[in-house]
Protein backbone atom coordinates (compact mmCIF):
# COMPACT_ATOMS: atom_id res chain seq x y z
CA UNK A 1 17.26 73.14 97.31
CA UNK A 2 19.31 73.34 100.90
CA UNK A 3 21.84 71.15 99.16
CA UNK A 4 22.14 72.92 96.39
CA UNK A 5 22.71 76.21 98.31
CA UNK A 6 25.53 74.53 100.16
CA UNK A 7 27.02 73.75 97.04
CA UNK A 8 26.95 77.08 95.74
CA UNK A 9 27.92 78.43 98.63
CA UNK A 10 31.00 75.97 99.00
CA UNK A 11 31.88 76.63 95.37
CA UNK A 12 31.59 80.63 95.74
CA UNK A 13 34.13 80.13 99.18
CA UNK A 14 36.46 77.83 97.10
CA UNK A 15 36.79 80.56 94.49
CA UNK A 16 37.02 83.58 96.68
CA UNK A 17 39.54 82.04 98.45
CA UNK A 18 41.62 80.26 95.34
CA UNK A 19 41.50 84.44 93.94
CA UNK A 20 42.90 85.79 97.83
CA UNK A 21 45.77 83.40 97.56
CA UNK A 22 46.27 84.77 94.06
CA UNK A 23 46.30 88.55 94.47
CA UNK A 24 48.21 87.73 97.96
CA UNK A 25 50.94 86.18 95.47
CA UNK A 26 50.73 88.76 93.09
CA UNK A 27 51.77 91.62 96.19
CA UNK A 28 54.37 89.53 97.58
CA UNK A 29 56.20 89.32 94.01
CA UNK A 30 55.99 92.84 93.44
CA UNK A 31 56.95 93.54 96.76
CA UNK A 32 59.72 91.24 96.65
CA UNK A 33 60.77 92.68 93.19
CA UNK A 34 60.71 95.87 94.99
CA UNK A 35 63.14 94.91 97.50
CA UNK A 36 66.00 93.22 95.83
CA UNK A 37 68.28 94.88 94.16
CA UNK A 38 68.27 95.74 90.45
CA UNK A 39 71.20 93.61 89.74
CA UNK A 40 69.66 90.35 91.42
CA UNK A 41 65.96 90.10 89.92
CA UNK A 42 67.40 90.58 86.61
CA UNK A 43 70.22 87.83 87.34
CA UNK A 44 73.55 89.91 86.54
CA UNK A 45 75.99 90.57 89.57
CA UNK A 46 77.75 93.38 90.04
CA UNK A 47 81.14 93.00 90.56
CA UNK A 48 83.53 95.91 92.31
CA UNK A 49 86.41 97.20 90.17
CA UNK A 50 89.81 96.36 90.88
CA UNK A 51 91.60 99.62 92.13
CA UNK A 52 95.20 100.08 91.86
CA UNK A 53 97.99 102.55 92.60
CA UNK A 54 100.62 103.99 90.81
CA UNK A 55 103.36 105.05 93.11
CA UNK A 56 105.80 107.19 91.61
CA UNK A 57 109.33 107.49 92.92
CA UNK A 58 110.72 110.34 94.30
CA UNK A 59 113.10 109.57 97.27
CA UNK A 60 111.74 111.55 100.55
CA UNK A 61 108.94 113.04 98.47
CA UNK A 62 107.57 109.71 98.10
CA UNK A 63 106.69 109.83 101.91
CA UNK A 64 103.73 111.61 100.58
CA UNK A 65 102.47 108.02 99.08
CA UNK A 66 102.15 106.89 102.98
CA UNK A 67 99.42 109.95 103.47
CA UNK A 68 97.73 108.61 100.60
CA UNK A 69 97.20 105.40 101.76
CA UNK A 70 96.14 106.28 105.39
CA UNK A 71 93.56 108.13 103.97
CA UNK A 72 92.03 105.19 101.49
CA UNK A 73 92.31 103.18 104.52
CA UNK A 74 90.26 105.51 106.77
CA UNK A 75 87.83 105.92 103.74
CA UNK A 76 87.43 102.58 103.21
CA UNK A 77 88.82 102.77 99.87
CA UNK A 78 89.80 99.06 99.13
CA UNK A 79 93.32 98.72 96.92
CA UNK A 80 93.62 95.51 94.92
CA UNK A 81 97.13 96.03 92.75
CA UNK A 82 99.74 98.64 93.90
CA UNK A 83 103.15 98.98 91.57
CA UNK A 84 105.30 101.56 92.39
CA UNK A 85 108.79 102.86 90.99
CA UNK A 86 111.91 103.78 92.96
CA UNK A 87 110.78 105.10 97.02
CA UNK A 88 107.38 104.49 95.26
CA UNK A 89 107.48 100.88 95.63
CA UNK A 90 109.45 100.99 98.86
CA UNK A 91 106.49 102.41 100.19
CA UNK A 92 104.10 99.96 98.10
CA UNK A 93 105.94 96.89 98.81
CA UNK A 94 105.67 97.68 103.09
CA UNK A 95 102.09 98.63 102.76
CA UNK A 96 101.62 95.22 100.90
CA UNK A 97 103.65 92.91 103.11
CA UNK A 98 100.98 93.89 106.02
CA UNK A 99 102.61 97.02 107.63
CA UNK A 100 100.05 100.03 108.40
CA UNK A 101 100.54 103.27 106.96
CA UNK A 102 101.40 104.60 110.26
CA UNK A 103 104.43 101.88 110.91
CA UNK A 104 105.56 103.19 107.55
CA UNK A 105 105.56 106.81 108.63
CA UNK A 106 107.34 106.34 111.49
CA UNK A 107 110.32 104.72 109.59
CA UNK A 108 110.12 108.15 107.87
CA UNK A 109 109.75 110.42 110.64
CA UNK A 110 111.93 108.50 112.58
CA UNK A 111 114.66 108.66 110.05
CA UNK A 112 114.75 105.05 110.47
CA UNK A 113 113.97 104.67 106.31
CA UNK A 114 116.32 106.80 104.99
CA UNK A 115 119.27 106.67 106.77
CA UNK A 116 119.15 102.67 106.15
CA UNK A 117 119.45 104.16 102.12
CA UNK A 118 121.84 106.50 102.95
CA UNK A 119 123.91 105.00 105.07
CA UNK A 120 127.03 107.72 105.26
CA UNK A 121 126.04 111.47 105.07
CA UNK A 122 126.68 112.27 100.94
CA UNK A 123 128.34 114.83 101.47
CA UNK A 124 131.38 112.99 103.33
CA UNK A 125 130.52 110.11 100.93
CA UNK A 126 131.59 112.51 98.10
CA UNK A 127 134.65 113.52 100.14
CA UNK A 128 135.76 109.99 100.25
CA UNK A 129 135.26 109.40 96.41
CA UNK A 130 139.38 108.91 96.14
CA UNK A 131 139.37 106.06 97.88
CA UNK A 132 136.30 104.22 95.72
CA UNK A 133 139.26 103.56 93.42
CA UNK A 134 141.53 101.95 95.62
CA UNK A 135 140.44 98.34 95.12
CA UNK A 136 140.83 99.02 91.40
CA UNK A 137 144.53 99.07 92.04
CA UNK A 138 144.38 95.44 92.61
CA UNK A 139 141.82 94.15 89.70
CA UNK A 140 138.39 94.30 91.63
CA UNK A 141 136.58 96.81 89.92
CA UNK A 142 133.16 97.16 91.19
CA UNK A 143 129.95 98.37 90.17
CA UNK A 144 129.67 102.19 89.49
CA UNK A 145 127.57 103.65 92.70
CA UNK A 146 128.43 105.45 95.76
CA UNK A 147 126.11 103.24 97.88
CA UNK A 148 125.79 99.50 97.85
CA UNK A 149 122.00 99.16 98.95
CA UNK A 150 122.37 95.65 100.48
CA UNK A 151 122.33 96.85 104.25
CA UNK A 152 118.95 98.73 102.87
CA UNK A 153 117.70 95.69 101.67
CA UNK A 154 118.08 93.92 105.09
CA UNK A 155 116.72 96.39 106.75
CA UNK A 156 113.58 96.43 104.40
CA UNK A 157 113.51 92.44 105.17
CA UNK A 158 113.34 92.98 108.40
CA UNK A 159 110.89 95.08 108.82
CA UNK A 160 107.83 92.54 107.58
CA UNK A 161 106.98 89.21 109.19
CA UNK A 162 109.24 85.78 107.29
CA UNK A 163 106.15 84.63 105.65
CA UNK A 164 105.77 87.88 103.23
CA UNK A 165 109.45 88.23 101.87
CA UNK A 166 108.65 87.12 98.61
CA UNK A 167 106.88 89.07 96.28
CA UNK A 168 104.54 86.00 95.38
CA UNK A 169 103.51 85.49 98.33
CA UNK A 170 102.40 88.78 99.79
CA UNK A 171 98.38 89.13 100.17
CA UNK A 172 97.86 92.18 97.36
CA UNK A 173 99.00 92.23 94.02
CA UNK A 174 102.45 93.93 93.70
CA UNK A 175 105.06 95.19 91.32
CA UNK A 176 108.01 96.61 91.64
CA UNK A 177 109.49 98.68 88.46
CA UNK A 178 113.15 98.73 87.52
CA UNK A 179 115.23 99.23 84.50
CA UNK A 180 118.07 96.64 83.47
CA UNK A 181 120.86 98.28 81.91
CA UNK A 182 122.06 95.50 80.16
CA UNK A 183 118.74 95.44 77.66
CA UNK A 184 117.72 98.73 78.54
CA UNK A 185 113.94 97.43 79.36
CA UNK A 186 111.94 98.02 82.22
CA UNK A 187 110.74 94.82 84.30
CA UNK A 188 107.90 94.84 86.94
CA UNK A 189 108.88 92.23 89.56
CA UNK A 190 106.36 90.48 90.87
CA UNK A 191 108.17 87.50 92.30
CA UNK A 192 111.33 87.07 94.36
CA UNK A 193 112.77 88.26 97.27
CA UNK A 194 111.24 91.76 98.30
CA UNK A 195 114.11 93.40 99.95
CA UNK A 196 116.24 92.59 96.96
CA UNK A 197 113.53 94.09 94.21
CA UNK A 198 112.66 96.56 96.29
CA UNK A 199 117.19 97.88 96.38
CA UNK A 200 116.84 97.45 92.85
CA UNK A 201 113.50 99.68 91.71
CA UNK A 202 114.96 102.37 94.24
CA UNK A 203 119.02 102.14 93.00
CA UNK A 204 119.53 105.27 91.59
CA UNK A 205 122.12 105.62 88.84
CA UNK A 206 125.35 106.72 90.62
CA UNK A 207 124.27 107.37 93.98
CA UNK A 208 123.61 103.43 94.44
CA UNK A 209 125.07 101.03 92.70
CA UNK A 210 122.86 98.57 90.48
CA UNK A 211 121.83 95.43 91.51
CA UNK A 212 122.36 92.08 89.79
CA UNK A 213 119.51 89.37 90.08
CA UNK A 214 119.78 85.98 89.22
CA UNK A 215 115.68 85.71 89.22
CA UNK A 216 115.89 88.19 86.38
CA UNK A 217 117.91 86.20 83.44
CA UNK A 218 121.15 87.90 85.64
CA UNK A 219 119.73 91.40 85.03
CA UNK A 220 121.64 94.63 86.57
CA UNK A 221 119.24 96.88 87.55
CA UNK A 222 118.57 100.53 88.49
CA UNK A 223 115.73 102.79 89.92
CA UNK A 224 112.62 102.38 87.60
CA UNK A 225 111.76 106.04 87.51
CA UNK A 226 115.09 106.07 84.81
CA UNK A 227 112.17 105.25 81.98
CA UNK A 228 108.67 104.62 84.30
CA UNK A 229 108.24 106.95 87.42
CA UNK A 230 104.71 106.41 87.64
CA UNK A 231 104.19 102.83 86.18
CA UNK A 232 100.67 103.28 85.45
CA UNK A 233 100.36 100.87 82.48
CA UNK A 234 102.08 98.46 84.57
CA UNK A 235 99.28 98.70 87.05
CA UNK A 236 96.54 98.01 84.38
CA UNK A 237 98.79 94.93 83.12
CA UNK A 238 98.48 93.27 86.68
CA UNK A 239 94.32 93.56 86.31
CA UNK A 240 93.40 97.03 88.07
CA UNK A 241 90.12 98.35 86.59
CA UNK A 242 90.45 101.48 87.68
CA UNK A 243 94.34 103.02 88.42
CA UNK A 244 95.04 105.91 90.86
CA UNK A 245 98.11 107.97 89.93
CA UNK A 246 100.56 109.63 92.94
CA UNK A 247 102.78 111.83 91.18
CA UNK A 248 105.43 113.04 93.78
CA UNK A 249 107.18 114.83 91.54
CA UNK A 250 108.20 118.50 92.15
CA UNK A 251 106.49 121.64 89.78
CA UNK A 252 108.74 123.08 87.66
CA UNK A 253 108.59 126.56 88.49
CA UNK A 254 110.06 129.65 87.24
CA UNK A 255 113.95 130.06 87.47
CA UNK A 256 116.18 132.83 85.53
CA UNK A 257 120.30 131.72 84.41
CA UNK A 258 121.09 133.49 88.37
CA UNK A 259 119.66 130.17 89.46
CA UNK A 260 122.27 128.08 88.07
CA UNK A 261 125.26 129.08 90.03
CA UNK A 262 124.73 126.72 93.21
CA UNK A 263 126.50 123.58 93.63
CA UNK A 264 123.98 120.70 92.19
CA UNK A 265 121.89 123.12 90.46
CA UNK A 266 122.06 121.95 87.20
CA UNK A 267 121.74 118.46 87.95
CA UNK A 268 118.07 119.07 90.33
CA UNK A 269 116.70 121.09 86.98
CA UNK A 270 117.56 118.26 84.59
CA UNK A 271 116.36 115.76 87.14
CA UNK A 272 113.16 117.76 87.48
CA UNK A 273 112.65 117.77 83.57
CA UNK A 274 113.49 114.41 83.23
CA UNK A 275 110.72 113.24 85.65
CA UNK A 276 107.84 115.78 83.75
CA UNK A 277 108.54 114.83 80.43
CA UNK A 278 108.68 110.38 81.82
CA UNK A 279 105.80 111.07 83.61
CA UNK A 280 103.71 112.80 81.21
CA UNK A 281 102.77 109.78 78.87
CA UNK A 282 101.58 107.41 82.10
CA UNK A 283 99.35 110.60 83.90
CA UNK A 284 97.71 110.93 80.08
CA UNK A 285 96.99 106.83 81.00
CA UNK A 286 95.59 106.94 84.62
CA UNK A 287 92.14 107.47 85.80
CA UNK A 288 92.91 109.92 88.80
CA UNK A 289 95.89 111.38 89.56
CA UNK A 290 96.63 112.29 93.32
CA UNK A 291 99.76 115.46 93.31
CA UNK A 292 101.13 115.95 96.97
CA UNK A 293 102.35 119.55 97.19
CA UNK A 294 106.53 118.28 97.41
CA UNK A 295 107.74 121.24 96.01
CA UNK A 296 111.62 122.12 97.92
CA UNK A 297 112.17 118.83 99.06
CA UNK A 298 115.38 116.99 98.27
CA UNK A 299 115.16 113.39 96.89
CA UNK A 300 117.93 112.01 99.72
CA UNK A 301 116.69 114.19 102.37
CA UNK A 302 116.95 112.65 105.78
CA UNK A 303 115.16 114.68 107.51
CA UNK A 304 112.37 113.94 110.03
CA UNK A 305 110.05 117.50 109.49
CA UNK A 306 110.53 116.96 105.67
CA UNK A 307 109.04 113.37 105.82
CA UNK A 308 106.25 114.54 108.17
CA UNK A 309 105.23 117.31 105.89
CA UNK A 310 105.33 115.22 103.03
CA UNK A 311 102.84 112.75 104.84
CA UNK A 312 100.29 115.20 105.54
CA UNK A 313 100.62 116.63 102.05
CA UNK A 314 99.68 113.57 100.35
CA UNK A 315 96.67 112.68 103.63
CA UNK A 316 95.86 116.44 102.13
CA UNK A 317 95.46 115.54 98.60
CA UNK A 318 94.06 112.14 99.27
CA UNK A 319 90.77 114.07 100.75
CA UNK A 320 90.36 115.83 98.41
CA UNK A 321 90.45 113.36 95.80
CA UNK A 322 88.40 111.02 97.54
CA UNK A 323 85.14 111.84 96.78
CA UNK A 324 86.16 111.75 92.83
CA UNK A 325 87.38 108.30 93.48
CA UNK A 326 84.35 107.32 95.05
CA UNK A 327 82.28 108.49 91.60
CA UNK A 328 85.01 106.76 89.44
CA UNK A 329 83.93 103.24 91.39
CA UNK A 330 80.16 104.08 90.82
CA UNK A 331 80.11 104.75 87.55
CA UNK A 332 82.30 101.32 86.63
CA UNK A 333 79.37 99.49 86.75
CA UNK A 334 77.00 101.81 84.87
């Protein structure tokens, strides 16, 4: 009878304890499917979008571009593919090759930037016009420009370390948009030399002379804001998810036929339309688009309180766009 007992009582210990180590299992899986995430118990990883800028073009205004990017830095905003057009990828292509977004506003502020694009004041560049022709005289007939951009491309080279002067091998994705007159198409350079891609995307027709490229099939190319301010699609080509517009252009406001009668006039209106009407189709195409109050400043201003107010109007917009950015990256997963 003792033995049997024991038995039972063995037997009744075995089973209590066989159904503790169950329900002890049971908790830890359900606390364990508690605490990982969503995406791990049911095996599918989340990935994060790629994000990429648009950078339009705009000559000084695109100083704004440099407040938009110190503010995604400070945010902790990540960029994976930036393409810009004209000053737009000037701006880009620095920020890629590894300088900070307060390097680059110094070489605005500082008047560094732009006086290394215009190198003579235009006004006494116009004044010398007559003498553009002289070498035509003698057969050498060069291209049609009032600047030749190559002393702006060394300076751009210069100013980012040996090892990222070639589009391919800079550490972000980036693309440079110009248009090459001979086949009227635009071409986003992602390769070769960046100083060189970087004169071309920012040549604009008749201030700067066009720039030929033997990487490009011999191309001659101009500013890429002629046909793609805001290269957008181009953005989306090179893999970004999600694309971030910065539309530097100036509002159109209200003018009357009084307007007209300046000097130049004419020319800023039809520049001004040209850039709305360019820019339109890409904006329709973007997921966010950031617009820096530029409004009244010139294109080839040189000035050093015009490039610091453009900075802090695009740092301005950026804030206020961020925390819309910040929903657009949730919701890419949902």
């Amino acid at each position: 009878m003792d033995m049997v007992l024991t038995q039972f009582s063995l037997r009744s210990l075995l089973l209590a304890s066989l159904s503790l180590i169950s329900t002890c299992s049971a908790l830890a899986a359900e606390s364990a499917s508690e605490s990982v995430p969503e995406a791990l118990a049911t095996g599918v990883t989340k990935t994060r979008p790629k994000i990429g800028l648009a950078l339009g073009g705009g000559g000084m205004r695109s100083a704004a571009c440099v407040g938009v990017l110190k503010v995604l830095d400070e945010e902790g905003i990540p960029v994976d593919v930036l393409v810009g057009s004209g000053m737009g990828a000037v701006v880009g292509g620095l920020y890629c090759a590894g300088l900070t977004p307060q390097h680059i506003a110094e070489q605005f502020t500082d008047k560094k930037l732009m006086s290394a694009y215009v190198t003579v004041p235009l006004k006494l560049r116009v004044l010398v016009i007559p003498l553009f022709y002289t070498p035509r005289i003698f057969g050498i007939e060069p291209y049609d420009g009032l600047y030749r951009g190559k002393k702006f491309a060394s300076y751009l080279n210069k100013q980012v370390p040996e090892t990222e002067r070639n589009i391919e091998d800079l550490k972000m994705t980036f693309g440079a948009v110009a248009v090459n007159l001979i086949d009227g198409r635009t071409v986003t350079m992602t390769r070769g030399n960046l100083g060189k891609a970087l004169q071309a995307s920012a040549a604009i027709p008749a201030l700067r002379k066009p720039v030929k490229l033997a990487a490009f099939d011999n191309g001659l190319f101009v500013d890429g804001g002629v046909l793609v301010n805001i290269p957008v699609t181009e953005a989306r080509k090179l893999g970004a998810d999600i694309v971030i517009a910065v539309n530097v252009d100036e509002s159109l406001g209200a003018v009357t036929d009084k307007d007209f009668h300046k000097v130049g006039s004419v020319s800023h209106r039809v520049v001004t339309l040209h850039f709305r009407e360019v820019d339109a189709a890409q904006l329709a195409k973007s997921d966010y688009v950031i617009r820096p109050n530029v409004d009244g400043i010139g294109m080839i201003s040189t000035r050093g309180d015009d490039a610091k107010q453009c900075i802090q109007s695009g740092e301005t917009a950026a804030r206020r766009a961020i925390p819309a950015i910040r929903e657009l990256i949730e919701l890419y997963n949902r």
